[in-house]
PDB file of N, CA and C in Angstrom:
ATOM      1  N   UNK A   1      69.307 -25.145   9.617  1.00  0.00           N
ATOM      2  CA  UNK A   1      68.351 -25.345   8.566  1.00  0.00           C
ATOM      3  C   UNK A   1      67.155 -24.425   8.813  1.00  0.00           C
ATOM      4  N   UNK A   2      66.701 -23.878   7.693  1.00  0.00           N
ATOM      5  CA  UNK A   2      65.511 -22.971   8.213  1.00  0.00           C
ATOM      6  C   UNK A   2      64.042 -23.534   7.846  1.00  0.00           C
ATOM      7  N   UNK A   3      63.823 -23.266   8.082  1.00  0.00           N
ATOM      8  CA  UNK A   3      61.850 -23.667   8.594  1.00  0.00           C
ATOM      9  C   UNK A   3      61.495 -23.954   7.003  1.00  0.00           C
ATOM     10  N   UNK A   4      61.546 -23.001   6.285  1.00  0.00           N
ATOM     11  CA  UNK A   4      60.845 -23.299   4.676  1.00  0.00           C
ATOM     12  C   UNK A   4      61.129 -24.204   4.002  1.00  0.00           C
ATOM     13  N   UNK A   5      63.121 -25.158   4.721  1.00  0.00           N
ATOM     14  CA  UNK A   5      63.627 -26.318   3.726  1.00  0.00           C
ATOM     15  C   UNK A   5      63.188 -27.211   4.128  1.00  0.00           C
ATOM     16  N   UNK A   6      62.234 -27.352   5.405  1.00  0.00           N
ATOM     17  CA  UNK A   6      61.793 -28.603   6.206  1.00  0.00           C
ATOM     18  C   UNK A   6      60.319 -28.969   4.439  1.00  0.00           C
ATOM     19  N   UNK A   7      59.680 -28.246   4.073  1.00  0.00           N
ATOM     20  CA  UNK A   7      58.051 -28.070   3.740  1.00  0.00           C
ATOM     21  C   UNK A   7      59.091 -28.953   2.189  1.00  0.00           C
ATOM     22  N   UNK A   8      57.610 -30.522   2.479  1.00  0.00           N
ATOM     23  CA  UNK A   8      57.638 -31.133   1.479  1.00  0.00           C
ATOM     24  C   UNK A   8      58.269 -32.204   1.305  1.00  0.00           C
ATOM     25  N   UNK A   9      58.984 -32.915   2.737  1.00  0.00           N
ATOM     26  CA  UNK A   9      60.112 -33.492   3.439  1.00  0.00           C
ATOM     27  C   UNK A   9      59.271 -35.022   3.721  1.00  0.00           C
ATOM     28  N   UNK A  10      59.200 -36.299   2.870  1.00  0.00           N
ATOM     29  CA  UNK A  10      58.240 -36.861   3.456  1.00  0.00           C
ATOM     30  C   UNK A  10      58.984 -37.477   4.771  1.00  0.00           C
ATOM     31  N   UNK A  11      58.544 -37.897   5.394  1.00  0.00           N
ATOM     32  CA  UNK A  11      59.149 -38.372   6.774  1.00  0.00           C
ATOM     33  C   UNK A  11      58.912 -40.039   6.997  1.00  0.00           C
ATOM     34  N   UNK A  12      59.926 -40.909   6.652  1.00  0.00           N
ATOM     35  CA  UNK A  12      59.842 -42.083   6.779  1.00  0.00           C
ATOM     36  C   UNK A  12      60.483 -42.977   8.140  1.00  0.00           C
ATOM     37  N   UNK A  13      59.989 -43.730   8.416  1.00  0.00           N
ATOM     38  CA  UNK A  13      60.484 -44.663   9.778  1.00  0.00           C
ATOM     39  C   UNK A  13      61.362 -45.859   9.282  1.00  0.00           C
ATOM     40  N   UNK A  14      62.601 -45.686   9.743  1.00  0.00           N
ATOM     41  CA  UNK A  14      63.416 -47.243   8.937  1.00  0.00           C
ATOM     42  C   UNK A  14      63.178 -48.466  10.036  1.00  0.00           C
ATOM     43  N   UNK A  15      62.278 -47.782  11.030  1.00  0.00           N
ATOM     44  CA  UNK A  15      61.827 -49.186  12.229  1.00  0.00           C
ATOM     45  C   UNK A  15      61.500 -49.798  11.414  1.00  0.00           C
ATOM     46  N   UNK A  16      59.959 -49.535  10.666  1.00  0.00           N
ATOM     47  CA  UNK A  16      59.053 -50.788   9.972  1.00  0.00           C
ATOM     48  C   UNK A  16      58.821 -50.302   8.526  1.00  0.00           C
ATOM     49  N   UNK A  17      59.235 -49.192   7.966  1.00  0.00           N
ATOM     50  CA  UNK A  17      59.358 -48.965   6.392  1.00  0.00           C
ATOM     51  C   UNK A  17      58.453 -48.457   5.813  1.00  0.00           C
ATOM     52  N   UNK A  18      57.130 -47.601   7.292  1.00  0.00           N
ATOM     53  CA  UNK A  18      56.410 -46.722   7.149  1.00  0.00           C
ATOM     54  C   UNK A  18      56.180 -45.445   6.591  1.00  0.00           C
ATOM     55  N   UNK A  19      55.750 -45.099   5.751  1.00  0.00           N
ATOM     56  CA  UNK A  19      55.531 -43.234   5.589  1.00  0.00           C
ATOM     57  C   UNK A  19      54.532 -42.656   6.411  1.00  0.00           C
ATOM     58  N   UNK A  20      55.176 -42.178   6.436  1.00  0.00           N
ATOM     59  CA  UNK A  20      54.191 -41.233   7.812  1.00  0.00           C
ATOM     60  C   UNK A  20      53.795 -39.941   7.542  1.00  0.00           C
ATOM     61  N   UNK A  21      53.854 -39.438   6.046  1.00  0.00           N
ATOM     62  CA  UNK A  21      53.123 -37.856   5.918  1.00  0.00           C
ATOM     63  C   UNK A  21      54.353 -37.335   5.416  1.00  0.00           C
ATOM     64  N   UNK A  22      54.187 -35.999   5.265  1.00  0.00           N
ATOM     65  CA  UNK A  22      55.301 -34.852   4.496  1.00  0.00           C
ATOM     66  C   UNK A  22      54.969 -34.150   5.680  1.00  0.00           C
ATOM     67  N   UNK A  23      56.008 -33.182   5.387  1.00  0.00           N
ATOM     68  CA  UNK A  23      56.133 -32.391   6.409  1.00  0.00           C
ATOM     69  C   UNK A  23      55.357 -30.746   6.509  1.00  0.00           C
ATOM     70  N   UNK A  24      54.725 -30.567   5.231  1.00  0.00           N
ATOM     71  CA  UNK A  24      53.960 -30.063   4.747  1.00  0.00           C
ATOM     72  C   UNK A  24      52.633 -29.817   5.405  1.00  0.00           C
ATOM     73  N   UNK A  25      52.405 -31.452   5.958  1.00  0.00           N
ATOM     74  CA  UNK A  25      50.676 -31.908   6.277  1.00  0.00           C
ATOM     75  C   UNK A  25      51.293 -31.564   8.002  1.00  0.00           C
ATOM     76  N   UNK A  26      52.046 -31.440   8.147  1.00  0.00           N
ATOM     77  CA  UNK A  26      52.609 -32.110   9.750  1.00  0.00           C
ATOM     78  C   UNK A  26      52.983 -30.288  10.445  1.00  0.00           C
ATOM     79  N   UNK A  27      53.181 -30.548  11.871  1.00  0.00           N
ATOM     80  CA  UNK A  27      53.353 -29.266  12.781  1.00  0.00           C
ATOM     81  C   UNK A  27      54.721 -29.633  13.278  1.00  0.00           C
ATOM     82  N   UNK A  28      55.516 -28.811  13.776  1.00  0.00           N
ATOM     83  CA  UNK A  28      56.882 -28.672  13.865  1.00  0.00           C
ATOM     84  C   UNK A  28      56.594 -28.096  15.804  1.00  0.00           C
ATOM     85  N   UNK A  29      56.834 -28.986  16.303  1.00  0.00           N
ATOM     86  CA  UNK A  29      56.661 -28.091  18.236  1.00  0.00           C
ATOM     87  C   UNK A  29      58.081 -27.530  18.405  1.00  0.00           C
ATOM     88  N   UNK A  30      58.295 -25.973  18.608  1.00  0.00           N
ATOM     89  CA  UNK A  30      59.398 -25.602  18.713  1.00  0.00           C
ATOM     90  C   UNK A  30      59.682 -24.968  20.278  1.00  0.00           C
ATOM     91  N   UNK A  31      60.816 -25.258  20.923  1.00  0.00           N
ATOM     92  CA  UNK A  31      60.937 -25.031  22.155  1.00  0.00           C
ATOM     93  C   UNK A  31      60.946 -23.235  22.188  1.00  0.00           C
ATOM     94  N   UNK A  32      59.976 -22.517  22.609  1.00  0.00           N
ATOM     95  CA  UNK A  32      60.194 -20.775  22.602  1.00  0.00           C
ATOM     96  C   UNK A  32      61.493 -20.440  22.908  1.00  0.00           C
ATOM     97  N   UNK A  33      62.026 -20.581  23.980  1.00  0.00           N
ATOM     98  CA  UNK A  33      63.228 -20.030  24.672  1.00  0.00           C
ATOM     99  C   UNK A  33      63.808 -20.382  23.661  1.00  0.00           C
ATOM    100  N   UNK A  34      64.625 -21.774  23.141  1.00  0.00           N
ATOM    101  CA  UNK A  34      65.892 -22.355  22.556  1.00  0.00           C
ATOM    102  C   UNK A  34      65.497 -22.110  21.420  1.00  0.00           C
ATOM    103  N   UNK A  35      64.214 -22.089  20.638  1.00  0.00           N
ATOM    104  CA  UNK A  35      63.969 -22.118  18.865  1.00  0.00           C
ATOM    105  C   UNK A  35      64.710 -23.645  18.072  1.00  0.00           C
ATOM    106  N   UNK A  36      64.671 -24.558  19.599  1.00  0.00           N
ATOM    107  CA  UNK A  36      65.565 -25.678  18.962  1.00  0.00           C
ATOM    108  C   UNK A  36      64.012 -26.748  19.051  1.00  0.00           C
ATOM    109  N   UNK A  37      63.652 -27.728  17.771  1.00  0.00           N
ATOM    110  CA  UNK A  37      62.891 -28.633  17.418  1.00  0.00           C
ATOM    111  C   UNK A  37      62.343 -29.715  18.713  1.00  0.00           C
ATOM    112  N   UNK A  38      61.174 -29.433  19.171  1.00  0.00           N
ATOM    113  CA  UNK A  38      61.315 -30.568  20.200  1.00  0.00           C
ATOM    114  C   UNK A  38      59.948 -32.294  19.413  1.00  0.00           C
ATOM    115  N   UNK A  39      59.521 -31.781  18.707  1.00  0.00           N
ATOM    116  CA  UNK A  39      58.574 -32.685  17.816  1.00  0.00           C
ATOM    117  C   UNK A  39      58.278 -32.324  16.767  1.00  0.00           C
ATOM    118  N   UNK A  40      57.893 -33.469  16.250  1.00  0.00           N
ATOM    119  CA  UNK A  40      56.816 -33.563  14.757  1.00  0.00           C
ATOM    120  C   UNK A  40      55.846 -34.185  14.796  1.00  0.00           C
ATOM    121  N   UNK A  41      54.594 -33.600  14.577  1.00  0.00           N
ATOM    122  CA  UNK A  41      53.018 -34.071  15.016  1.00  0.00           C
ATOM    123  C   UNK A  41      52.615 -34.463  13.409  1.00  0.00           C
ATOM    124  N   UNK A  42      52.234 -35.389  13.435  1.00  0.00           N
ATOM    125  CA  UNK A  42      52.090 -35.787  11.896  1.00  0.00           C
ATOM    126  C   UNK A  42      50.400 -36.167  12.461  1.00  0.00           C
ATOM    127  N   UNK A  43      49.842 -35.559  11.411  1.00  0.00           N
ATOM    128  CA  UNK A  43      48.073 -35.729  11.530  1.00  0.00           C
ATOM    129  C   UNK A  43      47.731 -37.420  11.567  1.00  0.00           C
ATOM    130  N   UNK A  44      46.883 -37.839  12.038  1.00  0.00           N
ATOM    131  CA  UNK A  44      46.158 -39.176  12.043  1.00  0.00           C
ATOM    132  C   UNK A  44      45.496 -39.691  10.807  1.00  0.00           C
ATOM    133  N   UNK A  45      46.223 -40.931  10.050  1.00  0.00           N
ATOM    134  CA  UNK A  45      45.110 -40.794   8.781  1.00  0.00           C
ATOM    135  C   UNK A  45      44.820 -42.388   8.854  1.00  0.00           C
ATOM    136  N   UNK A  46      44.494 -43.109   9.862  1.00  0.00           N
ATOM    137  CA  UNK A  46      43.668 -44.415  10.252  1.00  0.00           C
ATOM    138  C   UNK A  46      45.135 -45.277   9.985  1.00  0.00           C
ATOM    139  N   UNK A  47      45.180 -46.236   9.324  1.00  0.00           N
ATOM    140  CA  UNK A  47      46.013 -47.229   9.283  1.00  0.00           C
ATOM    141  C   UNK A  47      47.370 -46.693   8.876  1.00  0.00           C
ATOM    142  N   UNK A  48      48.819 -46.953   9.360  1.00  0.00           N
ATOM    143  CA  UNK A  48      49.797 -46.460   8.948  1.00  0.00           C
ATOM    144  C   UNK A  48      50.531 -48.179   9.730  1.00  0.00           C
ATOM    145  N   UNK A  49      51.201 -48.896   8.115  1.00  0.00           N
ATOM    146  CA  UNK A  49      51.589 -50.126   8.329  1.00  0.00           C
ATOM    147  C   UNK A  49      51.064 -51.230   9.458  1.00  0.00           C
ATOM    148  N   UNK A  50      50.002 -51.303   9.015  1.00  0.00           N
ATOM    149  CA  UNK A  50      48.901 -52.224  10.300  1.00  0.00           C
ATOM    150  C   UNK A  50      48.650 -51.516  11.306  1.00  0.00           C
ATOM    151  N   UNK A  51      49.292 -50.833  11.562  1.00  0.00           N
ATOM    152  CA  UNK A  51      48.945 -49.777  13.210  1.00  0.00           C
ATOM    153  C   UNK A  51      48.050 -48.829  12.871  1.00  0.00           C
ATOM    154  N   UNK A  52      46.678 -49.094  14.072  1.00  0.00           N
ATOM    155  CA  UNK A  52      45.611 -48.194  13.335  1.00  0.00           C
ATOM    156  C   UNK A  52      46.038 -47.128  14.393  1.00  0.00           C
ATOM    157  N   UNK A  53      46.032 -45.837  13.873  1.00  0.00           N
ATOM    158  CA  UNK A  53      46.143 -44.310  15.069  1.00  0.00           C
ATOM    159  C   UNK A  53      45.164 -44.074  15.404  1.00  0.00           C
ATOM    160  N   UNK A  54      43.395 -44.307  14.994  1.00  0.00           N
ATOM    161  CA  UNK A  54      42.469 -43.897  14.921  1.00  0.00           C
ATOM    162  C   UNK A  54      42.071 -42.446  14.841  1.00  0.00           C
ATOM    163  N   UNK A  55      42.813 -41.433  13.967  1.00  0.00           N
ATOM    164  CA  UNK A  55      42.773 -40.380  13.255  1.00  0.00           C
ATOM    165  C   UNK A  55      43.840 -39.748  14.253  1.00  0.00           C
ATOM    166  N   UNK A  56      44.186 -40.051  15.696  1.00  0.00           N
ATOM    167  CA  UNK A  56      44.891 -39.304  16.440  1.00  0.00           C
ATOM    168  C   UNK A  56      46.372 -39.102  15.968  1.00  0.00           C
ATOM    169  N   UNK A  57      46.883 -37.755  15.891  1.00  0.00           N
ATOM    170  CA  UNK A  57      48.282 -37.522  15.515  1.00  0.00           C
ATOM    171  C   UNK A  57      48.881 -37.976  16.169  1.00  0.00           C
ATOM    172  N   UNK A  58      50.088 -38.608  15.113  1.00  0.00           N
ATOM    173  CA  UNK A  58      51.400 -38.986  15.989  1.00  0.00           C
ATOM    174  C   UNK A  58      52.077 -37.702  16.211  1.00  0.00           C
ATOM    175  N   UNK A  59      52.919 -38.203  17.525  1.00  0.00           N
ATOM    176  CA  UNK A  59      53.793 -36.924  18.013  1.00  0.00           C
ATOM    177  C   UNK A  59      55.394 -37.869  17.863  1.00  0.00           C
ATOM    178  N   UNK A  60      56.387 -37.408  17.031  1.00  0.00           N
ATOM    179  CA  UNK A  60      56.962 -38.144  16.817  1.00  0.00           C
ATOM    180  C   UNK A  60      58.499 -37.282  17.912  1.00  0.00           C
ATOM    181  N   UNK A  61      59.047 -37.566  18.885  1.00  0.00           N
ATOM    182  CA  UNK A  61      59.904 -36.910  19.418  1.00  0.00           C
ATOM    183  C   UNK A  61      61.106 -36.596  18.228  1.00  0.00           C
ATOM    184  N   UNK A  62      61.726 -35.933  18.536  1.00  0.00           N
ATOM    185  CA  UNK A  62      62.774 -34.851  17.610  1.00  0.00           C
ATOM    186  C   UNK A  62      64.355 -35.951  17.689  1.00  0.00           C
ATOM    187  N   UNK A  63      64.274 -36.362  18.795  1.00  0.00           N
ATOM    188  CA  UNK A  63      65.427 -37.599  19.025  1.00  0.00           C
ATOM    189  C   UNK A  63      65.573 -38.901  18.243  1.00  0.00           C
ATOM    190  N   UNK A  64      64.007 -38.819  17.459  1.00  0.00           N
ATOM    191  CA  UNK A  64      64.036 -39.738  16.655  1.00  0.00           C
ATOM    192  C   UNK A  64      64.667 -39.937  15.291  1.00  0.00           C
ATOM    193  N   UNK A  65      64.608 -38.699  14.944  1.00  0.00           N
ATOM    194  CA  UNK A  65      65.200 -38.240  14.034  1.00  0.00           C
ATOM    195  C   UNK A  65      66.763 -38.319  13.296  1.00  0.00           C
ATOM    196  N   UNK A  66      66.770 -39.535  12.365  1.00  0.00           N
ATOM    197  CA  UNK A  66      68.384 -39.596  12.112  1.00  0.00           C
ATOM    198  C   UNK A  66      68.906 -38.953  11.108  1.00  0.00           C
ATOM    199  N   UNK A  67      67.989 -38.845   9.719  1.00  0.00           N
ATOM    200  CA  UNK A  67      68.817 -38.248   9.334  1.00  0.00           C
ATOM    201  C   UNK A  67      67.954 -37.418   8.722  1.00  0.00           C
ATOM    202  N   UNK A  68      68.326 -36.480   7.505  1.00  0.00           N
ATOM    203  CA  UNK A  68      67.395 -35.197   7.032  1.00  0.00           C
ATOM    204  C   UNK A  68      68.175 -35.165   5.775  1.00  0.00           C
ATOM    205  N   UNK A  69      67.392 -35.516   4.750  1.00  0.00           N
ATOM    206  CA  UNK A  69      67.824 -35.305   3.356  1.00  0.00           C
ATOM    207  C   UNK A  69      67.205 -34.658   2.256  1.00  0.00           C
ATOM    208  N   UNK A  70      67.455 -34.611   1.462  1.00  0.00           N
ATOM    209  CA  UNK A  70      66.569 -33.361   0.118  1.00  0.00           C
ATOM    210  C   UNK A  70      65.866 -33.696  -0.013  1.00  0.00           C
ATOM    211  N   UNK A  71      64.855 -35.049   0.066  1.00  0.00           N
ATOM    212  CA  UNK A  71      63.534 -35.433  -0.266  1.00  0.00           C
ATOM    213  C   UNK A  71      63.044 -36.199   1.314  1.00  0.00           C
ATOM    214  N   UNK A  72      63.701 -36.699   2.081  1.00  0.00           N
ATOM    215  CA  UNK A  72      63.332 -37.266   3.385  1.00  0.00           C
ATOM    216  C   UNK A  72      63.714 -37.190   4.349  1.00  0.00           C
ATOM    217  N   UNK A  73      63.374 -37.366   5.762  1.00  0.00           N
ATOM    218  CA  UNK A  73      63.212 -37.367   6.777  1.00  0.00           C
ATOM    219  C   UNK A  73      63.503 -38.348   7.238  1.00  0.00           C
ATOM    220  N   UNK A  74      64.646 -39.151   7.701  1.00  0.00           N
ATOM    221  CA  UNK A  74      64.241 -40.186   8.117  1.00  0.00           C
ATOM    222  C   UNK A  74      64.492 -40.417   9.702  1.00  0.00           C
ATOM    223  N   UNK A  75      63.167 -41.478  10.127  1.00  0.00           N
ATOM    224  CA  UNK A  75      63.571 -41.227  11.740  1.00  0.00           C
ATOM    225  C   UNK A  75      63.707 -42.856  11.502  1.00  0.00           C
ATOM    226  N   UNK A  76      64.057 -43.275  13.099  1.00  0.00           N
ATOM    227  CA  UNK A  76      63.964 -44.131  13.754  1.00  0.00           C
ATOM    228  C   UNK A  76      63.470 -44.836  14.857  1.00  0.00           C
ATOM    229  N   UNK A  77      62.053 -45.360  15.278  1.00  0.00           N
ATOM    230  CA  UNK A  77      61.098 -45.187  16.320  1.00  0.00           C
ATOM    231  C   UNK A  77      60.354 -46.056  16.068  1.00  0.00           C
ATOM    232  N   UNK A  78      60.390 -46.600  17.461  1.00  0.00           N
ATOM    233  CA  UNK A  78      59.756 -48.240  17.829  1.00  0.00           C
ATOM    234  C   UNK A  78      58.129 -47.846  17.692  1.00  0.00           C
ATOM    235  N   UNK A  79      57.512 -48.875  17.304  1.00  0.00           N
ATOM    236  CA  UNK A  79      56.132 -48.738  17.368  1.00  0.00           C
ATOM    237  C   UNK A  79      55.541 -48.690  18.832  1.00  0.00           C
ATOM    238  N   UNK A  80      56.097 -49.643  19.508  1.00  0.00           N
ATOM    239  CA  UNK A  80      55.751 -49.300  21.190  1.00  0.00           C
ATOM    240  C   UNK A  80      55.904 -48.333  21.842  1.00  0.00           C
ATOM    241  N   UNK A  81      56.765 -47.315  21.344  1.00  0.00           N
ATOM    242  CA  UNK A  81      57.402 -46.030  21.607  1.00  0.00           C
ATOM    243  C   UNK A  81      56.322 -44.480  21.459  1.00  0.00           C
ATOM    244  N   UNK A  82      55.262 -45.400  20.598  1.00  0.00           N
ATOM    245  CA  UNK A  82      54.348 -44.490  19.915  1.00  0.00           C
ATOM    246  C   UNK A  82      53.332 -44.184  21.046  1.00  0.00           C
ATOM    247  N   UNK A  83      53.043 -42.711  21.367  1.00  0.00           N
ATOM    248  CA  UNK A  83      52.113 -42.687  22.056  1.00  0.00           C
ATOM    249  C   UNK A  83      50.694 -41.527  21.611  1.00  0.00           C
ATOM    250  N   UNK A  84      49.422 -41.874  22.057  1.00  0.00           N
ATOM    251  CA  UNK A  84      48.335 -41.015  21.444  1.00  0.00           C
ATOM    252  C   UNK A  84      47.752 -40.798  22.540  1.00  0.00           C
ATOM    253  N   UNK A  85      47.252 -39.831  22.259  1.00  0.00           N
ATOM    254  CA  UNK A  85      46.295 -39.348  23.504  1.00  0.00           C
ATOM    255  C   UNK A  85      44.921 -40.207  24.240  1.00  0.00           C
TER     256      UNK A  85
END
């Protein structure tokens, strides 16, 4: 898949039925050597389904990730799993 079909992708969690941003608003961490996906940093925007981030981006690991469709993203990822700086 190339980089331009990711833009516009909203990215939803089927843990708790969260949206979490497009992929648009969000940064893509790509491993240099491999060019293979290692995260998705989705910006901080205060409350996301009761869980406050306090503006800090989520970093959502790439493993989370189940499936990838024409309009979504969908991962899978425990809220405890979530970590911020």
């Amino acid at each position: 898949m190339k980089l331009s079909e990711f833009a516009g992708k909203e990215i939803v969690n089927i843990f708790d039925g969260a949206r979490l941003g497009t992929v648009s608003e969000s940064d893509l961490i790509i491993d240099g050597a491999t060019g293979q996906v290692e995260s998705i940093v989705v910006p901080g925007r205060g409350t996301v389904m009761g869980w406050k981030n306090r503006g800090y981006p989520l970093v959502i690991p790439w493993q989370a990730v189940r499936k990838i469709g024409t309009q979504l993203i969908v991962i899978d990822w425990e809220i405890n799993r979530r970590k911020t700086p």
